[in-house]
Protein backbone atom coordinates (compact mmCIF):
# COMPACT_ATOMS: atom_id res chain seq x y z
CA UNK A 1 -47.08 -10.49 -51.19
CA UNK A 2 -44.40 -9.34 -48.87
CA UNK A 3 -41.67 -11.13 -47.11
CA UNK A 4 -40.15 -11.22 -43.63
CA UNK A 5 -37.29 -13.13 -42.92
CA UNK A 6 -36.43 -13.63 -39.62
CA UNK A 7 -33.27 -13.27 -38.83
CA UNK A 8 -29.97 -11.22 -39.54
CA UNK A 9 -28.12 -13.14 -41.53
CA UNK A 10 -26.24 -11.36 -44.12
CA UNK A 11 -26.11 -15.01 -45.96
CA UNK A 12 -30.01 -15.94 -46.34
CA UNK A 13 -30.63 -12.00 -46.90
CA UNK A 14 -28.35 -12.78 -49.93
CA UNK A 15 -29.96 -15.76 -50.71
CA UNK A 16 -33.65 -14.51 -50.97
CA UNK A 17 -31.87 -11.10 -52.51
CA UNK A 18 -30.37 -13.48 -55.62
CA UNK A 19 -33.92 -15.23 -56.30
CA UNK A 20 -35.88 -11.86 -56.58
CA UNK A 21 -37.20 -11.62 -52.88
CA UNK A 22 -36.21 -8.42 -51.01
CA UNK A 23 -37.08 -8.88 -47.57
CA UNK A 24 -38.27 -7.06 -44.57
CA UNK A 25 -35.33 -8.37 -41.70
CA UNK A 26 -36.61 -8.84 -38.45
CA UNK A 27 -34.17 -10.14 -35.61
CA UNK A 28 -36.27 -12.85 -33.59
CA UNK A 29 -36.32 -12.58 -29.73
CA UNK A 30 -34.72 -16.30 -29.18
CA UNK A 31 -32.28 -17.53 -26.21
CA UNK A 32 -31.66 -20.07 -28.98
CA UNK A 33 -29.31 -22.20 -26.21
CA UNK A 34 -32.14 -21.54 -23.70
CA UNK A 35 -34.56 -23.56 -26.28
CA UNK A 36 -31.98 -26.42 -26.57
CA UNK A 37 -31.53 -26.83 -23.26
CA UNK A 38 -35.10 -26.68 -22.30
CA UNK A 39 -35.88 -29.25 -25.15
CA UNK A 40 -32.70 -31.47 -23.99
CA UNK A 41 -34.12 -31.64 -20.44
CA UNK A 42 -38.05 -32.40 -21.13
CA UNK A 43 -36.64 -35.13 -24.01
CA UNK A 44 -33.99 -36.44 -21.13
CA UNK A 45 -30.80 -36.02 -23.86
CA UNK A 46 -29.71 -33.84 -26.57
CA UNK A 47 -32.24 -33.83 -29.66
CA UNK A 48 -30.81 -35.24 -32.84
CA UNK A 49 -29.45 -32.00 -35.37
CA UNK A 50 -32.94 -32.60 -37.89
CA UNK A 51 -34.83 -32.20 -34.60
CA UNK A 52 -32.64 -29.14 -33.62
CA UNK A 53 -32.52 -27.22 -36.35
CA UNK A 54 -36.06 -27.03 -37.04
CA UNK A 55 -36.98 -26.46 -32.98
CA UNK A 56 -34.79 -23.58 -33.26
CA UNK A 57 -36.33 -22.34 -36.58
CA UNK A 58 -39.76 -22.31 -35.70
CA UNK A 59 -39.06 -20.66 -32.44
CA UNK A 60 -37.21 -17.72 -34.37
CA UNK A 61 -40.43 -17.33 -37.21
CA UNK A 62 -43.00 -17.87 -34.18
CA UNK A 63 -41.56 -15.17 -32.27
CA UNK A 64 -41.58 -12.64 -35.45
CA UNK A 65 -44.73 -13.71 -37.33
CA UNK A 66 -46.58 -12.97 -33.44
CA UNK A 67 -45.05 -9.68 -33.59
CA UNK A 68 -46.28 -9.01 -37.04
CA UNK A 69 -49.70 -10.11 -36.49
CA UNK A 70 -50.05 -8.42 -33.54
CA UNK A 71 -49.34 -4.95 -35.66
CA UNK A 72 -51.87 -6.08 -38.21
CA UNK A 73 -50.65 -4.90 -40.92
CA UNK A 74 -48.63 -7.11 -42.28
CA UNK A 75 -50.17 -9.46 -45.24
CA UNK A 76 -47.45 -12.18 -46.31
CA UNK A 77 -44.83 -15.02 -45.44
CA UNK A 78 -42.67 -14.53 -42.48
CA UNK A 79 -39.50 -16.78 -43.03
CA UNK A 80 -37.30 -18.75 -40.05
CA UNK A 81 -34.14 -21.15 -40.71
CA UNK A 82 -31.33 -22.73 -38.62
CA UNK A 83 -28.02 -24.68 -39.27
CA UNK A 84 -25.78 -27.41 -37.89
CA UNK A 85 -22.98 -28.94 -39.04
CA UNK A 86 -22.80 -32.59 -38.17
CA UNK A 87 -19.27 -34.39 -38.72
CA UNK A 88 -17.90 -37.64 -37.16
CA UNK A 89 -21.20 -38.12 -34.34
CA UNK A 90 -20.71 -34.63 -33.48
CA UNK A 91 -22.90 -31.18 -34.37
CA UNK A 92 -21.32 -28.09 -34.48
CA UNK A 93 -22.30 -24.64 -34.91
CA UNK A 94 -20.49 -21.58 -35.04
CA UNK A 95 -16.87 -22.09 -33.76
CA UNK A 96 -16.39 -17.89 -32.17
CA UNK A 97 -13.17 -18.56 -31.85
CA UNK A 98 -9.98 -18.99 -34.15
CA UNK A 99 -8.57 -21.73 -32.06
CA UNK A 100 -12.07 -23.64 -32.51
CA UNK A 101 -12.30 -23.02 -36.16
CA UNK A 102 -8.72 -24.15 -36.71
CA UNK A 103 -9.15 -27.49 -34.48
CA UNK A 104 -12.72 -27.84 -36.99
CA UNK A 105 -10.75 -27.37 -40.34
CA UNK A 106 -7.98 -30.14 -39.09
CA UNK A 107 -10.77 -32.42 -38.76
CA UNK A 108 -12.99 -31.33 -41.66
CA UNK A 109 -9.91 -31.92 -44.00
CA UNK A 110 -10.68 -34.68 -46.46
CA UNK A 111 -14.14 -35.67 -44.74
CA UNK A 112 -18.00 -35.37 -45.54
CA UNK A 113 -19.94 -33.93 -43.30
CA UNK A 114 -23.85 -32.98 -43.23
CA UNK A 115 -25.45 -29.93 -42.84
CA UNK A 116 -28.82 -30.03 -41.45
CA UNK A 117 -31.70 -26.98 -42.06
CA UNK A 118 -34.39 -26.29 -40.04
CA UNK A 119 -37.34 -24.02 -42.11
CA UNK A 120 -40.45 -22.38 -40.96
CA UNK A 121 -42.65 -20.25 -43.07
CA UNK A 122 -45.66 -18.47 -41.32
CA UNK A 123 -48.20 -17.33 -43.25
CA UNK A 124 -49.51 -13.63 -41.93
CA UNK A 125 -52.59 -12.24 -42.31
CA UNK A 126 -54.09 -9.16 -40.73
CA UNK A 127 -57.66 -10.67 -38.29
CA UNK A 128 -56.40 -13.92 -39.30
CA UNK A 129 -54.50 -16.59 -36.88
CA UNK A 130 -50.77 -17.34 -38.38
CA UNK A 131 -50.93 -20.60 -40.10
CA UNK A 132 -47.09 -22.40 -40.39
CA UNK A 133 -45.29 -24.90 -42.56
CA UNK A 134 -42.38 -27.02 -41.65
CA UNK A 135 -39.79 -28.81 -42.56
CA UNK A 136 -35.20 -30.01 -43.13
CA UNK A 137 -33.15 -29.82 -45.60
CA UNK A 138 -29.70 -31.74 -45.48
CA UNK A 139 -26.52 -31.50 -48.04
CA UNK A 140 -23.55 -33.73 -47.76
CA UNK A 141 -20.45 -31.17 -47.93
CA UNK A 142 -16.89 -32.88 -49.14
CA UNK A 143 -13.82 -31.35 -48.02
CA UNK A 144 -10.19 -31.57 -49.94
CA UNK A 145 -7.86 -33.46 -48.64
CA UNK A 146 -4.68 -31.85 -49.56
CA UNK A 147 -5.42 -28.46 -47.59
CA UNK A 148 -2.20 -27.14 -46.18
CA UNK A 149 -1.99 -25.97 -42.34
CA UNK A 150 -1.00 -22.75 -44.41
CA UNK A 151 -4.15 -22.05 -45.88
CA UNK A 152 -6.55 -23.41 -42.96
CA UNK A 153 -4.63 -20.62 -40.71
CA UNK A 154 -5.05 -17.84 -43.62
CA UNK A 155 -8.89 -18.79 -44.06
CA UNK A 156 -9.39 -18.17 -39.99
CA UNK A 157 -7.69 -15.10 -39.83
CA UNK A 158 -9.77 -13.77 -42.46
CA UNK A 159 -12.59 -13.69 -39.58
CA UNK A 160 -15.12 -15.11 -42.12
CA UNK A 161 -15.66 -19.24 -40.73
CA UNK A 162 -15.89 -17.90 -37.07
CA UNK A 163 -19.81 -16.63 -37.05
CA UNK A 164 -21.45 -19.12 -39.37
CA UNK A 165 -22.21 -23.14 -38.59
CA UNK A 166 -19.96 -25.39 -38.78
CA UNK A 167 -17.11 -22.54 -39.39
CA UNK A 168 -17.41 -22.80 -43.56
CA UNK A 169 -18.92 -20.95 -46.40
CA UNK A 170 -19.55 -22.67 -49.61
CA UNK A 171 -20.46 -18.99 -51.54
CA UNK A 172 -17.32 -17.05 -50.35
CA UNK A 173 -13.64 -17.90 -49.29
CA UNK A 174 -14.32 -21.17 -48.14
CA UNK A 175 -15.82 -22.58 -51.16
CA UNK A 176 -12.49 -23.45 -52.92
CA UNK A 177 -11.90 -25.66 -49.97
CA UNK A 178 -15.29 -27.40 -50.73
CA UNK A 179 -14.71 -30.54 -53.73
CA UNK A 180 -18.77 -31.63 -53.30
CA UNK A 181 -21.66 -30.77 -52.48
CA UNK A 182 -24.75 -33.64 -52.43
CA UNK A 183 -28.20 -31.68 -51.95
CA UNK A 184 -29.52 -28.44 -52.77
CA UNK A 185 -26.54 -26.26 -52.47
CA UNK A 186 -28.61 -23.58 -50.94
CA UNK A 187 -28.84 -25.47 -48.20
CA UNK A 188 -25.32 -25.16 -47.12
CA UNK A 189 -25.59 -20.86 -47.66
CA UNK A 190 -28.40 -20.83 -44.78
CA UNK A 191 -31.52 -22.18 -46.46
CA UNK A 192 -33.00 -24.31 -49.02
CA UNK A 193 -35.02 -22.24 -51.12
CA UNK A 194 -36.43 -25.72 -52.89
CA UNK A 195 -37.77 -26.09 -49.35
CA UNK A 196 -39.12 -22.59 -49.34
CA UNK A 197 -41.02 -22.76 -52.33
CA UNK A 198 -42.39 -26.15 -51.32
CA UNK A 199 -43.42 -24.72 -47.80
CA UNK A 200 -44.94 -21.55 -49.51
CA UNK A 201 -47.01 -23.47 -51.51
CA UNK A 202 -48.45 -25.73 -48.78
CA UNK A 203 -49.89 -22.46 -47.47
CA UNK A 204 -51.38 -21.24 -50.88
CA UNK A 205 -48.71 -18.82 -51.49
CA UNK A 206 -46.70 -19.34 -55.04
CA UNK A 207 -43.05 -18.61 -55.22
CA UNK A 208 -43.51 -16.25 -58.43
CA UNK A 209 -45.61 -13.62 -56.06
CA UNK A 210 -43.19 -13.08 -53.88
CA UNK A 211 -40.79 -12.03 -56.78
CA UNK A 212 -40.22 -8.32 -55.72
């Protein structure tokens, strides 16, 4: 049973990587601000994170699991995810910039915030229509309190909270900063893989198969 995860994370290419699964990667074809938007304007206001997350992660498998079964040779589970980082009535997702990430660690200090996951898993088989599972994921992360302005400038310059939502890792430098996590902790690397297995199982596919 093979595997396709799309996207290019380097974080849920570890993930899958640690539980046995090595993936084929496939970068989806997604204006991922383009879907937002669209969605925000038919809906008449921003959708809620839950909503968000998973709009964004079944256009990213969608796009990939067409492109497999249109090659038809393919025969497995094509894999989409997406993260926000919800704090204080506001999402974010990747800060880009140091000044960003700096203002988000300020306010992140001493909070709890939520992470939200969107999954899809497509089902691919060659002459047969792609058949999909949904669903979220959310961890509560808590943040120290005593972080000095010291460390929150050394943890920006090392590049690593500007690219991934809500400008933390919980796996690499950042984690120290982290005091709780409430939820699969998997969730807050890029995917919950409890949520995986679930979703592979709604479409007849155990998780021990895909073991590589």
């Amino acid at each position: 049973m093979r595997v396709c995860l799309a996207s290019t994370s380097p974080a849920r290419l570890m993930l899958l990587r640690q539980v046995g699964i090595e993936p084929l990667t496939v970068s989806p074809d997604v204006d991922e601000d383009a879907v937002a938007a669209a969605a925000a304007a038919q809906r008449g206001a921003e959708l809620p994170p839950a909503d968000l997350v998973l709009l964004l992660a079944r256009a990213k498998a969608a796009d990939v699991a067409r492109r497999l079964a249109a090659e038809r040779s393919f025969d497995g589970l094509v894999i989409g995810g997406d993260s926000m980082f919800a704090l204080g009535g506001r999402v974010y997702g990747k800060p880009y910039t140091p000044e960003e990430a700096t203002r988000r660690w300020q306010e992140m200090r001493g909070a709890t915030g939520i992470l939200h996951s969107g999954h899809s898993v497509y089902r691919v088989s060659p002459g047969v229509e792609p058949v999909e599972a949904t669903a979220t994921a959310e961890a509560a992360v808590t943040f120290a309190d005593d972080i000095t302005d010291a460390e929150i400038a050394a943890y920006v310059a090392s590049g690593e909270p500007l690219h991934v939502a809500g400008a933390f890792t919980v796996d690499s430098l950042g984690g120290a900063f982290i005091t709780r996590v409430e939820g699969d902790p998997s969730t807050v690397v890029g995917m919950s893989l409890s949520t995986v297995r679930r979703l592979a199982a709604e479409l007849g596919v155990s998780w021990t198969d895909l073991w590589s």
